[in-house]
N, C-alpha and C. Protein backbone atom coordinates (compact mmCIF):
# COMPACT_ATOMS: atom_id res chain seq x y z
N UNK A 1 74.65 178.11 300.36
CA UNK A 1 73.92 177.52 299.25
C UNK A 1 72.52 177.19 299.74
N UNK A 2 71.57 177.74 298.73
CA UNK A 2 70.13 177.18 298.94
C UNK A 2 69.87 176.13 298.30
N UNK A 3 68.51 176.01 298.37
CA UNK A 3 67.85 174.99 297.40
C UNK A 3 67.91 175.44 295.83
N UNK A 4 67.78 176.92 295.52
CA UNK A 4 67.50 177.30 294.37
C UNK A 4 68.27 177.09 293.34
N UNK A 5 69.45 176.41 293.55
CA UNK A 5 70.68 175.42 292.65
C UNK A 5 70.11 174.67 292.35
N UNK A 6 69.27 174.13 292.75
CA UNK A 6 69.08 172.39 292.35
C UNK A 6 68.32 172.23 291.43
N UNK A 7 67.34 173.33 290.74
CA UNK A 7 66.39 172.89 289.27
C UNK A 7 67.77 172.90 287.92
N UNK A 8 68.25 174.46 288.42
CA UNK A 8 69.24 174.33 287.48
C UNK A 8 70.39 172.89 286.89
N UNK A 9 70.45 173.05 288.04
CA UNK A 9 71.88 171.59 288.39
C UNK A 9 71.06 170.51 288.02
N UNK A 10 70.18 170.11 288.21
CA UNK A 10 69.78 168.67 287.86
C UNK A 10 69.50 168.82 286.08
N UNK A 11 68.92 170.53 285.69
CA UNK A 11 68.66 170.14 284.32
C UNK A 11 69.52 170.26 283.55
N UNK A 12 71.13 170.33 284.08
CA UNK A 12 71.94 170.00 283.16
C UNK A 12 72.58 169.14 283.83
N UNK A 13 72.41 168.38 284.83
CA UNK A 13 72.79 166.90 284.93
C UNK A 13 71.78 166.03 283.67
N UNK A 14 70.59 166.00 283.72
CA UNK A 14 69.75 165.35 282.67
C UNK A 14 70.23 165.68 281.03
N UNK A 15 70.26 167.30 281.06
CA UNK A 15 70.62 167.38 279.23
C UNK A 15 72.15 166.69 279.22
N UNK A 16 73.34 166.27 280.12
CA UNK A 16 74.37 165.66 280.06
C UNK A 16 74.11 164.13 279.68
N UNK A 17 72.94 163.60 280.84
CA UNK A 17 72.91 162.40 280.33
C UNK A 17 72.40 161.90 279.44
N UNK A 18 71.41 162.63 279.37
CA UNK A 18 70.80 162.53 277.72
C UNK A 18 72.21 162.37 276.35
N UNK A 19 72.80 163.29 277.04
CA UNK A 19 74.40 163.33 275.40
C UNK A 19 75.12 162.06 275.84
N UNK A 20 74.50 161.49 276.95
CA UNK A 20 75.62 160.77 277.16
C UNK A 20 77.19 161.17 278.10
N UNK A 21 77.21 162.19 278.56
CA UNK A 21 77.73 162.97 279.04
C UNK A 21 77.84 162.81 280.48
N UNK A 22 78.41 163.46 281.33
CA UNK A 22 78.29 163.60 282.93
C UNK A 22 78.12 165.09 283.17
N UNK A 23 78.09 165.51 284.44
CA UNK A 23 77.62 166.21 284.95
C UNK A 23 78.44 166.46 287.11
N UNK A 24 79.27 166.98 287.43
CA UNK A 24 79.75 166.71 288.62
C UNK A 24 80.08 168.03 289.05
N UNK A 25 79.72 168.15 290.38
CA UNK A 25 79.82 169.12 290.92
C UNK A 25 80.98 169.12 292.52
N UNK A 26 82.16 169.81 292.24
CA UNK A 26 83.00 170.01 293.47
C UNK A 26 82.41 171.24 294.72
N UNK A 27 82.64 170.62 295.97
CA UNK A 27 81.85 171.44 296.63
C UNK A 27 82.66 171.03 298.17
N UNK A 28 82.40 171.76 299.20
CA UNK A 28 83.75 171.69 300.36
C UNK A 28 82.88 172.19 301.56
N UNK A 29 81.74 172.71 301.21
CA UNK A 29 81.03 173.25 302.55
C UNK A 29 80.09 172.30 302.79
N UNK A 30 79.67 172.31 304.51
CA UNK A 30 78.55 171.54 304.46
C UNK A 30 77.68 171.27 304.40
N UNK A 31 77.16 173.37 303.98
CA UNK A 31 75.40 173.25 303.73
C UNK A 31 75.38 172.64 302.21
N UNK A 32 76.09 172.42 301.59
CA UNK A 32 75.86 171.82 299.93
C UNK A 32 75.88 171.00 300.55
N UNK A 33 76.28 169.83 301.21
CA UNK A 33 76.00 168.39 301.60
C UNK A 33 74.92 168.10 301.88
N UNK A 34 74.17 168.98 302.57
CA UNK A 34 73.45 168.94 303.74
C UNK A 34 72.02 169.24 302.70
N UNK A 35 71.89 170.62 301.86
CA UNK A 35 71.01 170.73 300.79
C UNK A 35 71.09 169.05 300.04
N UNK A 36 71.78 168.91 299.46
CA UNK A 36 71.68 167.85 298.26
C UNK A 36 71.22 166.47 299.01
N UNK A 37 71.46 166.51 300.23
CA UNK A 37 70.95 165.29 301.24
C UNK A 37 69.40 165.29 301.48
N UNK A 38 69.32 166.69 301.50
CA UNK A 38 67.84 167.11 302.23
C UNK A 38 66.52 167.09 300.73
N UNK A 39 67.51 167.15 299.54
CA UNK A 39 66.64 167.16 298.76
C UNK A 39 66.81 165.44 297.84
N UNK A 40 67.60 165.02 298.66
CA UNK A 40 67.51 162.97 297.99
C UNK A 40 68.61 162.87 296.83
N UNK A 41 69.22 163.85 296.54
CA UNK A 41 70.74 164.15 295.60
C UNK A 41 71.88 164.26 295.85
N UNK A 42 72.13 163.34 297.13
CA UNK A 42 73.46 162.91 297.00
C UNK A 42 73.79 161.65 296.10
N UNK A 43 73.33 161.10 295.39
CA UNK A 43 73.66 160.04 294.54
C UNK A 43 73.74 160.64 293.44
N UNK A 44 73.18 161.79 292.99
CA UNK A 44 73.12 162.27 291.81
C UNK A 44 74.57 163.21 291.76
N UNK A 45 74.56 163.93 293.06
CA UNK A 45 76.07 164.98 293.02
C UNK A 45 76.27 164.72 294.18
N UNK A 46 77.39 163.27 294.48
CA UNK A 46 78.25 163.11 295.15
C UNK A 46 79.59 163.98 295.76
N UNK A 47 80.13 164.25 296.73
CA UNK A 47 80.63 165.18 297.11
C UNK A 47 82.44 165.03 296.79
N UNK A 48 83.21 165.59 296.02
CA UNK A 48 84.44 165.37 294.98
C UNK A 48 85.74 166.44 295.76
N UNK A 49 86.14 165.64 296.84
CA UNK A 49 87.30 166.82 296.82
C UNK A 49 87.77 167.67 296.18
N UNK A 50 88.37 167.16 294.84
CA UNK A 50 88.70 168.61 294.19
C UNK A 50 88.34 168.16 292.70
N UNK A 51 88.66 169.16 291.47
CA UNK A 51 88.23 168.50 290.37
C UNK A 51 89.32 167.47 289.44
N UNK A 52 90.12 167.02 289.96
CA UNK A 52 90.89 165.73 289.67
C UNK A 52 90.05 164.72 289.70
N UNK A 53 89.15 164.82 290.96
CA UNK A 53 88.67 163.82 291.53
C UNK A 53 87.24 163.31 290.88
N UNK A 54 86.88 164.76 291.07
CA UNK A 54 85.49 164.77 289.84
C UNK A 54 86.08 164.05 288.85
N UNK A 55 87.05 164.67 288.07
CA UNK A 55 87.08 163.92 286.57
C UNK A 55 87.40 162.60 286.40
N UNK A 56 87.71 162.05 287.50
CA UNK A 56 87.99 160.65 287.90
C UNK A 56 87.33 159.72 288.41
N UNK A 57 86.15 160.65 289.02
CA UNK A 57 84.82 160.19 289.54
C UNK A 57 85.01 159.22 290.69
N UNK A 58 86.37 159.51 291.42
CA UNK A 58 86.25 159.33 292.96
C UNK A 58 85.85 160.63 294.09
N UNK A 59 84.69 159.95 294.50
CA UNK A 59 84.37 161.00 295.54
C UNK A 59 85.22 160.68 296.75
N UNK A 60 84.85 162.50 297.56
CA UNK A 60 85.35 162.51 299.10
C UNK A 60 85.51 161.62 299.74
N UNK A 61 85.04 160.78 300.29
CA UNK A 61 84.52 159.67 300.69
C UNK A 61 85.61 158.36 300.46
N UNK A 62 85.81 158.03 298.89
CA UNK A 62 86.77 157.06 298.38
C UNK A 62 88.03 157.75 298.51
N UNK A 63 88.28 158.72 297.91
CA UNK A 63 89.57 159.44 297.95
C UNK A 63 90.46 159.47 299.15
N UNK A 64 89.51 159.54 300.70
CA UNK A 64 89.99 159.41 301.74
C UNK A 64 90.33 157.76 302.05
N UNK A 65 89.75 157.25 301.86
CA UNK A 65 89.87 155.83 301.55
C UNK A 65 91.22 155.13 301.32
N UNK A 66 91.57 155.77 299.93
CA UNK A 66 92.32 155.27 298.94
C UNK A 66 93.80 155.47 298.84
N UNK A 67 93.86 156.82 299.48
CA UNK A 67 94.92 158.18 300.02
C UNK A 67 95.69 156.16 300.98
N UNK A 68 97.20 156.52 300.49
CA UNK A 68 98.13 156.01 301.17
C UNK A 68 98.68 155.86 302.59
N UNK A 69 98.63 155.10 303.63
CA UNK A 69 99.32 156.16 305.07
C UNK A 69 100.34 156.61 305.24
């Protein structure tokens, strides 16, 4: 993944929030981490294990968290 995702992706993160809507993106590699970090959008597309998680809007991060021992 390049940078060249990110005009797209943000302008339908914006026409989402504009409806009121969301916008989430599942992703597992680390140059998408690493892009969306490098461009100040990890708050905007937090990184979602799978899309359960998206639609639940716990990220990677919490999910590991939260997960039982």
């Amino acid at each position: 993944m390049d940078g060249s995702v990110l005009d797209p992706l943000c302008a339908a993160w914006e026409d989402c929030h504009d409806r009121l809507g969301w916008a989430r993106v599942v992703y597992h590699r680390p140059a998408a981490d690493l892009v969306f970090r490098a461009a100040g959008l990890l708050e905007r597309f937090p990184r979602y294990a799978g899309t359960r998680n998206a639609w639940q809007d716990v990220t990677a991060g919490r999910a590991a968290v939260d997960r039982p021992a």
